[in-house]
PDB file of N, CA and C in Angstrom:
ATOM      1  N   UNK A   1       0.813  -1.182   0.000  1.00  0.00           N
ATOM      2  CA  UNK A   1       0.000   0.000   0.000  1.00  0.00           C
ATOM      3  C   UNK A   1       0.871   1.267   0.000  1.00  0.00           C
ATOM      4  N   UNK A   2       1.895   0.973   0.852  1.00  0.00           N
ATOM      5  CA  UNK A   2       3.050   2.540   0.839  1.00  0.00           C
ATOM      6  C   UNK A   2       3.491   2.362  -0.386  1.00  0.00           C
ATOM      7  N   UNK A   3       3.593   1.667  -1.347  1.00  0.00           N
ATOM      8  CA  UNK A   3       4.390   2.261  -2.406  1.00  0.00           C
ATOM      9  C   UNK A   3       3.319   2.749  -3.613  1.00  0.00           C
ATOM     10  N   UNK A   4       2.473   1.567  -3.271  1.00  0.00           N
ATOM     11  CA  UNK A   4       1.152   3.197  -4.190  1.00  0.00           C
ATOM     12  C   UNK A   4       1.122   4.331  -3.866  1.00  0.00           C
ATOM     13  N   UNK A   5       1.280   4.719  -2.829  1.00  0.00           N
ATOM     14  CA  UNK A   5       0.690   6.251  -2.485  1.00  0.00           C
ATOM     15  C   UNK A   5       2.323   7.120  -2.790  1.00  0.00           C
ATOM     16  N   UNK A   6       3.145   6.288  -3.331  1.00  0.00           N
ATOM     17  CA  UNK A   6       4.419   7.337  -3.278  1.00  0.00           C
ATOM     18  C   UNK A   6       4.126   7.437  -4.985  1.00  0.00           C
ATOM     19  N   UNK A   7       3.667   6.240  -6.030  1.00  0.00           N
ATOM     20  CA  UNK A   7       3.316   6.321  -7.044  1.00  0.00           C
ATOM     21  C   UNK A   7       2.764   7.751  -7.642  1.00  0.00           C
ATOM     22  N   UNK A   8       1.413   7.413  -6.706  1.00  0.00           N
ATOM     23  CA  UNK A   8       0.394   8.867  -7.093  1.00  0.00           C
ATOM     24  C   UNK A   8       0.914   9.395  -6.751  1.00  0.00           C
ATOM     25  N   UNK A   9       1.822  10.247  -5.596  1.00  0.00           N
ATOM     26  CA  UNK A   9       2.469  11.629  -5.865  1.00  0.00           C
ATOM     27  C   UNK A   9       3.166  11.521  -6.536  1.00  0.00           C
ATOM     28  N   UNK A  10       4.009  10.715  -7.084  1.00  0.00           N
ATOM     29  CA  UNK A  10       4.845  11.281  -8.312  1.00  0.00           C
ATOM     30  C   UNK A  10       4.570  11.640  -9.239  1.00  0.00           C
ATOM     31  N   UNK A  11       3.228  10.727  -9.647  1.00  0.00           N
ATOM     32  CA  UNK A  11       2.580  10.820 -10.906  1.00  0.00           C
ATOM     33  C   UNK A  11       1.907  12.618 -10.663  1.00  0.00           C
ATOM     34  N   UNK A  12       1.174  12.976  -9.831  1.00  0.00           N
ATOM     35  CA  UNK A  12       0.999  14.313  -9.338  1.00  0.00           C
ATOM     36  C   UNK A  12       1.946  15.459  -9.252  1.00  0.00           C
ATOM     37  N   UNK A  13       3.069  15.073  -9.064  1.00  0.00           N
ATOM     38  CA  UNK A  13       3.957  15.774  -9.371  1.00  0.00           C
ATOM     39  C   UNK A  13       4.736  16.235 -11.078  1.00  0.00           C
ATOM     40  N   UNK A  14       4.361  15.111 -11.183  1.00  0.00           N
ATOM     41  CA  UNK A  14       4.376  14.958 -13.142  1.00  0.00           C
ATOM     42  C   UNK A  14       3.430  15.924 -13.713  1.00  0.00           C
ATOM     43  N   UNK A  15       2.261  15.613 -13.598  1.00  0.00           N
ATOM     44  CA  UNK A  15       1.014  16.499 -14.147  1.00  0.00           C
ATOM     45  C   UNK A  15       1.583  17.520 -13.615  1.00  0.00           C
ATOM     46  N   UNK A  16       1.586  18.037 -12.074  1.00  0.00           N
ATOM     47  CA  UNK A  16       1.847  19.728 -12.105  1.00  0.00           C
ATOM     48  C   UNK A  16       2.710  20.773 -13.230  1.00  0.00           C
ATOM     49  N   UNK A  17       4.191  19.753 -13.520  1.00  0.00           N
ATOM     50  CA  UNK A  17       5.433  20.059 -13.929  1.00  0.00           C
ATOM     51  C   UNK A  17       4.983  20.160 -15.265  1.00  0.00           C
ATOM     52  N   UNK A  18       4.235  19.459 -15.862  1.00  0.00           N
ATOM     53  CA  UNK A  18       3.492  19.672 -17.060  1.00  0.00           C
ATOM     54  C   UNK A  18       2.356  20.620 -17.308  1.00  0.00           C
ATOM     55  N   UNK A  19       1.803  20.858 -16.777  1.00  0.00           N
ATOM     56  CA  UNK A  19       0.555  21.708 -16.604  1.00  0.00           C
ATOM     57  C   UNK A  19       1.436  23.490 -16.644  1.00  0.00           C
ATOM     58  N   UNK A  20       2.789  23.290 -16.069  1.00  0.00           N
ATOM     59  CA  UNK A  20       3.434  24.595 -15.696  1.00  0.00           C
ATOM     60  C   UNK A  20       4.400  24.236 -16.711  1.00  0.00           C
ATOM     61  N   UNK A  21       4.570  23.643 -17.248  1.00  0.00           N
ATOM     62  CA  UNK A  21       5.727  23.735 -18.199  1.00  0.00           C
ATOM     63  C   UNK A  21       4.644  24.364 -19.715  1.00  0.00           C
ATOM     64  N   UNK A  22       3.137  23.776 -19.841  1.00  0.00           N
ATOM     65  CA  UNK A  22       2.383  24.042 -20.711  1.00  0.00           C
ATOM     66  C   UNK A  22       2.034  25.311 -20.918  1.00  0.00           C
ATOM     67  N   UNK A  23       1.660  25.783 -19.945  1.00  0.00           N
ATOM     68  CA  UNK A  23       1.464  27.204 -19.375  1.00  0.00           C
ATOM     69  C   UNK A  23       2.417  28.307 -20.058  1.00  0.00           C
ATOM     70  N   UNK A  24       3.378  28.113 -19.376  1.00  0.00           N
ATOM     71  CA  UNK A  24       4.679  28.953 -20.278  1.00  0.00           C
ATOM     72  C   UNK A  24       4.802  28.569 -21.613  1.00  0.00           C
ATOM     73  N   UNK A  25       4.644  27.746 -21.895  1.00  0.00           N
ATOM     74  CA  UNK A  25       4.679  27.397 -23.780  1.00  0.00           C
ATOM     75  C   UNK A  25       3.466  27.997 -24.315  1.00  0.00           C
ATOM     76  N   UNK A  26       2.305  28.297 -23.538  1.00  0.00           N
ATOM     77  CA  UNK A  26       1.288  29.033 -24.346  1.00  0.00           C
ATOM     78  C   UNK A  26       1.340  30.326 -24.155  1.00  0.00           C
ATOM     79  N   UNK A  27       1.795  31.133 -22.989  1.00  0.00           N
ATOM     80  CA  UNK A  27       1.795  32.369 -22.819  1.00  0.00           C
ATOM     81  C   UNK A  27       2.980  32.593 -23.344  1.00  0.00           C
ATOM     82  N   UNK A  28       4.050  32.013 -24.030  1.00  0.00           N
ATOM     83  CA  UNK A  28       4.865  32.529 -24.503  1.00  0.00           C
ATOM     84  C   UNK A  28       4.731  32.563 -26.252  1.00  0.00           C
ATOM     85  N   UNK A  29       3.745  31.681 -26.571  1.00  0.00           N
ATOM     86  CA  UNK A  29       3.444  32.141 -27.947  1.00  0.00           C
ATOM     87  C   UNK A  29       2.504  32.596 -28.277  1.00  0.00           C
ATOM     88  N   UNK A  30       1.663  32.980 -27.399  1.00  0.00           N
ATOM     89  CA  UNK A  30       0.313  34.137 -27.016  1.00  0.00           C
ATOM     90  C   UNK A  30       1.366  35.658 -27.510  1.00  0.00           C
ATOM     91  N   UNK A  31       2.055  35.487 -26.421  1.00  0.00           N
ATOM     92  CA  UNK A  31       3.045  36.948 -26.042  1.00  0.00           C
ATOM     93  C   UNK A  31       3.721  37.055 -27.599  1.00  0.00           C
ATOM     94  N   UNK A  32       4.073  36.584 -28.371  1.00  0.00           N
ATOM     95  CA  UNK A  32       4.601  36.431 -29.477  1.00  0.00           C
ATOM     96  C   UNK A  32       3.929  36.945 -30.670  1.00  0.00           C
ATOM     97  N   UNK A  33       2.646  36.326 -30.420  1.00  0.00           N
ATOM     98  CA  UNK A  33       1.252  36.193 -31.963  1.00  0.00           C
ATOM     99  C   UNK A  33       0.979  38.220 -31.443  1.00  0.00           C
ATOM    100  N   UNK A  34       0.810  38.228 -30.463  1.00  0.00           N
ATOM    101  CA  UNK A  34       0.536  40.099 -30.109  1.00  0.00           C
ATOM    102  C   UNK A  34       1.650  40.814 -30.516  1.00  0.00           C
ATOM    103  N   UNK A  35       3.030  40.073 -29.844  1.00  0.00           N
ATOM    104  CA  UNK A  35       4.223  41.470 -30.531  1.00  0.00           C
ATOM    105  C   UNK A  35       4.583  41.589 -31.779  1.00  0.00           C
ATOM    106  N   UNK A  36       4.128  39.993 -33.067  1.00  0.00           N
ATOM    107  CA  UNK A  36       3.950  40.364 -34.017  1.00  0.00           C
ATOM    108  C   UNK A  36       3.046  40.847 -34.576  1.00  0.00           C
ATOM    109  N   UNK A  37       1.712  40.674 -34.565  1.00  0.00           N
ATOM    110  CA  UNK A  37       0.603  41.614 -34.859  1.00  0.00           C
ATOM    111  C   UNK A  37       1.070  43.266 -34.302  1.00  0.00           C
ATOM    112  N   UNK A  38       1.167  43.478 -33.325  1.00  0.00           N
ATOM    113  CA  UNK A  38       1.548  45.167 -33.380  1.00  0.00           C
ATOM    114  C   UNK A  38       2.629  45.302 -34.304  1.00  0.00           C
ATOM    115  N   UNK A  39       3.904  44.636 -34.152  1.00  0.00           N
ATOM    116  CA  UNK A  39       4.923  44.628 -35.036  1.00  0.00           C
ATOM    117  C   UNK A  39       4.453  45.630 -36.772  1.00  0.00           C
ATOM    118  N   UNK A  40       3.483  44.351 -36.616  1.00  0.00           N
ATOM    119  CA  UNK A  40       2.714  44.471 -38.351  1.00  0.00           C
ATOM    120  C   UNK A  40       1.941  45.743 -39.076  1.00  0.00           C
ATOM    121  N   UNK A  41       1.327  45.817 -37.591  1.00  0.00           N
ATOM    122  CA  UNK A  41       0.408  47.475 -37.604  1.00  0.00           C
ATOM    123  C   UNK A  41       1.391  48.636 -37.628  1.00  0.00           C
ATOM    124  N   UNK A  42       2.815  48.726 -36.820  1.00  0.00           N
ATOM    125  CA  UNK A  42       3.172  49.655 -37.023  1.00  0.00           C
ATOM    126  C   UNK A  42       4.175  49.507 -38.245  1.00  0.00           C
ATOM    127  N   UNK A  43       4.126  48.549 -39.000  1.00  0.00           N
ATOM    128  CA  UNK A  43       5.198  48.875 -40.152  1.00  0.00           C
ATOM    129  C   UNK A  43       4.316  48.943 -41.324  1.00  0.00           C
ATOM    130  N   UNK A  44       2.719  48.646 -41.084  1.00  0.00           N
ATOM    131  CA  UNK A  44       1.771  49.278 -42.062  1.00  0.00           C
ATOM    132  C   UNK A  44       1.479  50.470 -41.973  1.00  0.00           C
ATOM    133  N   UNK A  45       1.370  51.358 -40.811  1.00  0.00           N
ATOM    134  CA  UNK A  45       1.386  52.568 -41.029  1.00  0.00           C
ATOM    135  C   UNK A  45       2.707  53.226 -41.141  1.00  0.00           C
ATOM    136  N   UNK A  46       3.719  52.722 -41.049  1.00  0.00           N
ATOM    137  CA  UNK A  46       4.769  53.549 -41.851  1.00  0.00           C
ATOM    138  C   UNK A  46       4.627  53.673 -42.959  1.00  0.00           C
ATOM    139  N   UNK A  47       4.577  52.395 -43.587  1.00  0.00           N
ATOM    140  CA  UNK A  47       4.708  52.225 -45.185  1.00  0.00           C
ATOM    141  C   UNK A  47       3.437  52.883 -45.410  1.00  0.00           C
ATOM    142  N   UNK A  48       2.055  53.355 -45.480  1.00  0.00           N
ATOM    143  CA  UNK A  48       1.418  53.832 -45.687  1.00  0.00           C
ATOM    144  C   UNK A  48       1.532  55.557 -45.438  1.00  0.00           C
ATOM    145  N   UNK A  49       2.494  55.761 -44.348  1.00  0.00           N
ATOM    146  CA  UNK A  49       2.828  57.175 -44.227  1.00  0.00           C
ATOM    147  C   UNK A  49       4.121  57.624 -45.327  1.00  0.00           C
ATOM    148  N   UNK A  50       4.707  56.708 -45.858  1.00  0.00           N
ATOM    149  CA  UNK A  50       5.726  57.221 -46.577  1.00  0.00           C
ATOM    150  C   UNK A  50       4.922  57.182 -48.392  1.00  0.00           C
ATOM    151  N   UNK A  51       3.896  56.340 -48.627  1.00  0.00           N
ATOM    152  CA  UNK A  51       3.546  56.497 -49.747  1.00  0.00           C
ATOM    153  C   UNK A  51       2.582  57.749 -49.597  1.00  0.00           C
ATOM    154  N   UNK A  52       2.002  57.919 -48.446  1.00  0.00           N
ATOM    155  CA  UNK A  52       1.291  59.682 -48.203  1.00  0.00           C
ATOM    156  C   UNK A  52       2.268  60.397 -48.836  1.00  0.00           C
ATOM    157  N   UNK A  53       3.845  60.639 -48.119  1.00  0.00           N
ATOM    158  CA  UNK A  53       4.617  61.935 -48.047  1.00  0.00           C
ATOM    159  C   UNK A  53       5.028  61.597 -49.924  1.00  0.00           C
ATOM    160  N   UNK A  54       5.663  60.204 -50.449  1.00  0.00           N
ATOM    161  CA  UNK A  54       5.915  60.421 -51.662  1.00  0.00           C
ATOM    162  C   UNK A  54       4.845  60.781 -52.637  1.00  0.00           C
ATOM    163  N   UNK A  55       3.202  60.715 -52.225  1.00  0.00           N
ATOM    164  CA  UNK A  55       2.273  61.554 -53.098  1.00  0.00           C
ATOM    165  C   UNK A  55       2.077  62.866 -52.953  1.00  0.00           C
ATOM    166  N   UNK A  56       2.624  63.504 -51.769  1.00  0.00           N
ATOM    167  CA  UNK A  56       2.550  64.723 -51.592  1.00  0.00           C
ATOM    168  C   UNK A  56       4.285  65.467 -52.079  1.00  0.00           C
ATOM    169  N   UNK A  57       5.121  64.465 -52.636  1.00  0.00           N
ATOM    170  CA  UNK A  57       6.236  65.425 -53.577  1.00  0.00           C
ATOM    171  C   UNK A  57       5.500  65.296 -54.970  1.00  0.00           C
ATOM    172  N   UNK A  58       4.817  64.482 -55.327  1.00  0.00           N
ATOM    173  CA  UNK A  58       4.212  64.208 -56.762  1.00  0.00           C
ATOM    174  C   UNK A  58       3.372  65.332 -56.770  1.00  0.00           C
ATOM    175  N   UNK A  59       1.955  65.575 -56.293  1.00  0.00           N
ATOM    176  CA  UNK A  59       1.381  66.719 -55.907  1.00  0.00           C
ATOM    177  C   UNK A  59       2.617  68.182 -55.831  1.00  0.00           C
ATOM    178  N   UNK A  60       3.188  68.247 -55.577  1.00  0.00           N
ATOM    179  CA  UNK A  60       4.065  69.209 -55.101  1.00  0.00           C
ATOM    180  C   UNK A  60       5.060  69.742 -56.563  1.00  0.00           C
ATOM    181  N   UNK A  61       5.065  68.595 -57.369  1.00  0.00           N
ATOM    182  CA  UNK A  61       6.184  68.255 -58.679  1.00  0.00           C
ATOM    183  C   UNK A  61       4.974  69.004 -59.460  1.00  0.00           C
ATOM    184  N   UNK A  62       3.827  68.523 -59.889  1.00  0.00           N
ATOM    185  CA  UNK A  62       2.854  69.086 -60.635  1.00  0.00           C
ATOM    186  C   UNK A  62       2.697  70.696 -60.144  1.00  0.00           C
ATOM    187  N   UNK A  63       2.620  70.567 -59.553  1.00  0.00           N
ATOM    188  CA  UNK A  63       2.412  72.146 -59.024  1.00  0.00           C
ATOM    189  C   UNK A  63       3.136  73.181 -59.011  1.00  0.00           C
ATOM    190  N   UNK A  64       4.278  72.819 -59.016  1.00  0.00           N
ATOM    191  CA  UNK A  64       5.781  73.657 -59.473  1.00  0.00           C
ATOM    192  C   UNK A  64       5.526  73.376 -61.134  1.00  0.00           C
ATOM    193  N   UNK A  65       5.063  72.621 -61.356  1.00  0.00           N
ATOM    194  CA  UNK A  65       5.212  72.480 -63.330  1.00  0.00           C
ATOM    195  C   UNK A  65       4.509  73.418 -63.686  1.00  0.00           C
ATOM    196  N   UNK A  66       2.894  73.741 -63.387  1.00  0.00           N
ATOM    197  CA  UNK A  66       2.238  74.451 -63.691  1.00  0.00           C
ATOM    198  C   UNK A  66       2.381  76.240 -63.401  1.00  0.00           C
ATOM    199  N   UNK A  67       3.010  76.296 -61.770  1.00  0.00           N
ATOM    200  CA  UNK A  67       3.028  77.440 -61.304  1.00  0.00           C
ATOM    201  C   UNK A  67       4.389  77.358 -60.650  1.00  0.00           C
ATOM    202  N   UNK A  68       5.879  77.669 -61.222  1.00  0.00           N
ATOM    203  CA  UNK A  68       7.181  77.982 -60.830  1.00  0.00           C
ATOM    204  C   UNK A  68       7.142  78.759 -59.133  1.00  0.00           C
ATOM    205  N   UNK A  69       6.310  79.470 -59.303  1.00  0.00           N
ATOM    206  CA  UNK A  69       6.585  80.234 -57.905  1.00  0.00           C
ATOM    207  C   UNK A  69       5.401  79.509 -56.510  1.00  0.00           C
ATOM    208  N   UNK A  70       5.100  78.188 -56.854  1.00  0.00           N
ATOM    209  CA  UNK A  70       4.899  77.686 -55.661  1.00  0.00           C
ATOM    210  C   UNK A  70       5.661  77.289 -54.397  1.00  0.00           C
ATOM    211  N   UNK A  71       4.755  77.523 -53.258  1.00  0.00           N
ATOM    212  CA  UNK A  71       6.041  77.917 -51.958  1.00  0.00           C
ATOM    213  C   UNK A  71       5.310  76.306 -51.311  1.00  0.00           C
ATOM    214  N   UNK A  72       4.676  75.686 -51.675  1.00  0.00           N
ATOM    215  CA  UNK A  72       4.098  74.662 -50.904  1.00  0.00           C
ATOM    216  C   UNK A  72       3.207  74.792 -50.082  1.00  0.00           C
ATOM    217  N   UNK A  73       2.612  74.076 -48.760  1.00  0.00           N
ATOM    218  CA  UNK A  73       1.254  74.314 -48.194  1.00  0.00           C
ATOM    219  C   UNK A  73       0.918  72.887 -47.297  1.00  0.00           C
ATOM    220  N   UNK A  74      -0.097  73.175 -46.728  1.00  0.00           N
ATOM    221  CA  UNK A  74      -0.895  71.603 -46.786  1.00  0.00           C
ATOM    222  C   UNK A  74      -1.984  71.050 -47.571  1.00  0.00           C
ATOM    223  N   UNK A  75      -1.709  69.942 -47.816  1.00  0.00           N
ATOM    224  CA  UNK A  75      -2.144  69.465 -48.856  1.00  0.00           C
ATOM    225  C   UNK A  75      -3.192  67.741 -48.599  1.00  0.00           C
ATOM    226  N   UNK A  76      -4.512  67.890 -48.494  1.00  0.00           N
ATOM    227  CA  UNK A  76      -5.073  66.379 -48.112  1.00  0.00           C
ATOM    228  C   UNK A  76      -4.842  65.679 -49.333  1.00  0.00           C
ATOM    229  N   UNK A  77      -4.711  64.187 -48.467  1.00  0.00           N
ATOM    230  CA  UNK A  77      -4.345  63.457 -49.316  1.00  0.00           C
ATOM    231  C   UNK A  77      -5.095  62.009 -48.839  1.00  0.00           C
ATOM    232  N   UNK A  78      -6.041  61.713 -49.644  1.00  0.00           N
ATOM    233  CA  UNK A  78      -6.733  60.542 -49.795  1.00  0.00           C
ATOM    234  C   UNK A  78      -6.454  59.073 -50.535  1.00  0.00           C
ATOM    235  N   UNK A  79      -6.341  58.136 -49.813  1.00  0.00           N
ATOM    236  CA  UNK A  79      -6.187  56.508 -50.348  1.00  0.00           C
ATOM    237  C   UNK A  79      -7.442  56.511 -51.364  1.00  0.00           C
ATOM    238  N   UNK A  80      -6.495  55.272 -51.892  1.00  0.00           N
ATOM    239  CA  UNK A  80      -7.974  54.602 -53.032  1.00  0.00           C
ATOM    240  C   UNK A  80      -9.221  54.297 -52.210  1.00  0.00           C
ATOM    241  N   UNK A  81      -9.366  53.790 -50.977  1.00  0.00           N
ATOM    242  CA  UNK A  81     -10.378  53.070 -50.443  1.00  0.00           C
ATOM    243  C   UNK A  81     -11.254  54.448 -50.615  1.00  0.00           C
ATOM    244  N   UNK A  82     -10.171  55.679 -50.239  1.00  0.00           N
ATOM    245  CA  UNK A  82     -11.438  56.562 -49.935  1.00  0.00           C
ATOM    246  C   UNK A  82     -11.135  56.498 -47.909  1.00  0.00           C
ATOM    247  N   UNK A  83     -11.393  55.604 -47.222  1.00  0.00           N
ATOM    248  CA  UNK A  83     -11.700  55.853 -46.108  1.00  0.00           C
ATOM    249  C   UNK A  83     -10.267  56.568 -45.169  1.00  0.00           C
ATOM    250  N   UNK A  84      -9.343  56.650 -45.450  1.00  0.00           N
ATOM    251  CA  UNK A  84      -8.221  57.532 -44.837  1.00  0.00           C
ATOM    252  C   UNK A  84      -7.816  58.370 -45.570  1.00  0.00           C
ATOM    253  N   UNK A  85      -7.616  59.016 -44.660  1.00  0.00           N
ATOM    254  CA  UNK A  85      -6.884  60.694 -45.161  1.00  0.00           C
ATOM    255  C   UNK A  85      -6.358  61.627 -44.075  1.00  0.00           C
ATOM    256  N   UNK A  86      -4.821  61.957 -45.303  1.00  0.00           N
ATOM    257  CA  UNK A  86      -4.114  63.134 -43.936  1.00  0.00           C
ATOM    258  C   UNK A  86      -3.703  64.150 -44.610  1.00  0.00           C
ATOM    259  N   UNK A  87      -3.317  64.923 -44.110  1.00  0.00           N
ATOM    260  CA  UNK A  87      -2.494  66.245 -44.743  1.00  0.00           C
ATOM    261  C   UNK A  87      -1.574  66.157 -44.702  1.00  0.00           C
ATOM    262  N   UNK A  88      -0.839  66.156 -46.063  1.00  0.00           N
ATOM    263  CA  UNK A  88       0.626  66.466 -46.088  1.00  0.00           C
ATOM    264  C   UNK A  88       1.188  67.926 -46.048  1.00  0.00           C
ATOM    265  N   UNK A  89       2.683  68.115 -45.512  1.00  0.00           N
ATOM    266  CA  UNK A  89       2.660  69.503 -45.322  1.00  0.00           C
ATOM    267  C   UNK A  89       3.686  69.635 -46.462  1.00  0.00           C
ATOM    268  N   UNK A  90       3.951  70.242 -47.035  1.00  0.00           N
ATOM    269  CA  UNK A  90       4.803  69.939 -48.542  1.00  0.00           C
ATOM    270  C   UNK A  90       5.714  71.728 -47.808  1.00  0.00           C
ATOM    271  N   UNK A  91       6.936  71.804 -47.939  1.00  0.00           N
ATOM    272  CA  UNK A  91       7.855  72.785 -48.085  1.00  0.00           C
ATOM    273  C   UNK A  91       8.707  72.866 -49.680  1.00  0.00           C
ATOM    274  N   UNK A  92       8.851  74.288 -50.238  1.00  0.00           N
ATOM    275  CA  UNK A  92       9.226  74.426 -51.516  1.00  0.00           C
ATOM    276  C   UNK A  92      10.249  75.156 -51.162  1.00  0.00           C
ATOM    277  N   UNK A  93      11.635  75.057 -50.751  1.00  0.00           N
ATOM    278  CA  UNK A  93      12.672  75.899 -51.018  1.00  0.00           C
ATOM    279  C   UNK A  93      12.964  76.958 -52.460  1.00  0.00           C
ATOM    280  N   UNK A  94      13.235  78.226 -52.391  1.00  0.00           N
ATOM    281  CA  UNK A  94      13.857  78.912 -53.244  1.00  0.00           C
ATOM    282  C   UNK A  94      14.492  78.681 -53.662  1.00  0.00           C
ATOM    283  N   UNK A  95      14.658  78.484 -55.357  1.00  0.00           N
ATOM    284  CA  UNK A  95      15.755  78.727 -56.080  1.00  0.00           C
ATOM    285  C   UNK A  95      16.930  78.826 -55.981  1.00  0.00           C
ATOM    286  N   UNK A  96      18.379  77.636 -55.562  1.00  0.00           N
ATOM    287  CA  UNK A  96      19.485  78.541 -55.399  1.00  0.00           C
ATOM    288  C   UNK A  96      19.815  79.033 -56.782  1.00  0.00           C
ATOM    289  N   UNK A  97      21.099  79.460 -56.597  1.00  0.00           N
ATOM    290  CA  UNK A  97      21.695  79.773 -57.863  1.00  0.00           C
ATOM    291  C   UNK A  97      22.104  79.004 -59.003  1.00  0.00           C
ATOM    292  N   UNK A  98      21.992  77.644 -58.903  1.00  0.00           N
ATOM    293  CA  UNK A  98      22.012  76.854 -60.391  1.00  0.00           C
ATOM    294  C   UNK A  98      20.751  76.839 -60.739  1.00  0.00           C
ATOM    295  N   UNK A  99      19.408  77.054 -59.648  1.00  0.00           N
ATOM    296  CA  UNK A  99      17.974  77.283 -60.373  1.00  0.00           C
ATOM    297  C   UNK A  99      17.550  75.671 -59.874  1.00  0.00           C
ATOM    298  N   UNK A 100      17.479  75.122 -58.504  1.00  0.00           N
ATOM    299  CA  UNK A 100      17.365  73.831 -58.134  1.00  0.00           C
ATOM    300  C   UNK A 100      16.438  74.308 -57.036  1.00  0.00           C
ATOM    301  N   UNK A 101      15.655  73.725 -56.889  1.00  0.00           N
ATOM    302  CA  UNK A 101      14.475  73.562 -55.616  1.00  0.00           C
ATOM    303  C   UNK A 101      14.648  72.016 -54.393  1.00  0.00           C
ATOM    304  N   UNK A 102      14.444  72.589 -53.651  1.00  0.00           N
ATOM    305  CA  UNK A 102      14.554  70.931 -52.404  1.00  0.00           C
ATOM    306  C   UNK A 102      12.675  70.970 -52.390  1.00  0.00           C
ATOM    307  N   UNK A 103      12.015  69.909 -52.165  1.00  0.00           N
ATOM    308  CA  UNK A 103      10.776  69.634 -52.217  1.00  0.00           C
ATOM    309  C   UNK A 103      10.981  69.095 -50.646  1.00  0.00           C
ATOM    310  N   UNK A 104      10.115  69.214 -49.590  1.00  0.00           N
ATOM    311  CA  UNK A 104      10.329  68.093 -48.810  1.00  0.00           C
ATOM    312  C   UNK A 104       8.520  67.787 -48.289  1.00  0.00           C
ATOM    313  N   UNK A 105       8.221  66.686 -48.013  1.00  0.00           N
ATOM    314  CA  UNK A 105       6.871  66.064 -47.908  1.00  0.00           C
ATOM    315  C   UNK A 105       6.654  65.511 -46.113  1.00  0.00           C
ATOM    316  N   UNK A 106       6.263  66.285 -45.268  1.00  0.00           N
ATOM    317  CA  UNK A 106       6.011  65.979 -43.810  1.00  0.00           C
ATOM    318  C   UNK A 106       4.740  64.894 -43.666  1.00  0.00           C
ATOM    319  N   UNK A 107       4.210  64.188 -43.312  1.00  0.00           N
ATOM    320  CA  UNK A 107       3.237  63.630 -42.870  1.00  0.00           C
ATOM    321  C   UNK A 107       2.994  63.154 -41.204  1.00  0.00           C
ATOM    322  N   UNK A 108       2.059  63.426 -41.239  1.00  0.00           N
ATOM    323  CA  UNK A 108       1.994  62.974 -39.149  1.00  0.00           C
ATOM    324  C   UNK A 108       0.781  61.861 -39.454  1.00  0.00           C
ATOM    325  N   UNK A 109       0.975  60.990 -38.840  1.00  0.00           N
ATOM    326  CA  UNK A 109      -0.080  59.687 -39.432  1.00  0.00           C
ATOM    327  C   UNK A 109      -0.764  59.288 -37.768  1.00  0.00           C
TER     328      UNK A 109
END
């Protein structure tokens, strides 16, 4: 009879060590599936903020074509979906002396 009962605690001791070893194997790829999902969100709104600022030098390129003495501005700027939109802030440097402009395209997302 004493060596059954040393059985079941071991065996009890097994399950715990497992149950806690399981534990950490799921909260650690729980913790994982979240820091890549945010991961993901914030390198979609980068890449979505940098194709904003490169449509707002395109916007900015046309606008110097048509009218030389544009100084830049803010400028909305809408996705295909339609459902987002930001303002780009577009800066037009003066003319140096070879007759060259710097364009630069701000976005806050």
């Amino acid at each position: 009879m004493r060596c059954l009962l040393n059985e079941r605690g071991g065996l009890l001791g097994f399950a715990l060590a497992t149950a806690l070893i399981s534990s950490i194997t799921i909260y650690a790829v729980l913790f994982s599936a979240i820091s890549q999902g945010r991961q993901g969100r914030f390198l979609k709104e980068r890449l979505r903020a940098q194709y904003v600022a490169e449509a707002g030098l395109v916007i900015a390129k046309e606008r110097l074509w048509r009218d030389p003495t544009y100084a830049g501005g803010v400028v909305p700027v809408t996705d295909t979906s339609g459902l987002n939109s930001t303002n780009v802030t577009i800066t037009v440097t003066v003319p140096d002396a070879s007759g060259r402009q710097q364009i630069s395209a701000n976005v806050v997302y």
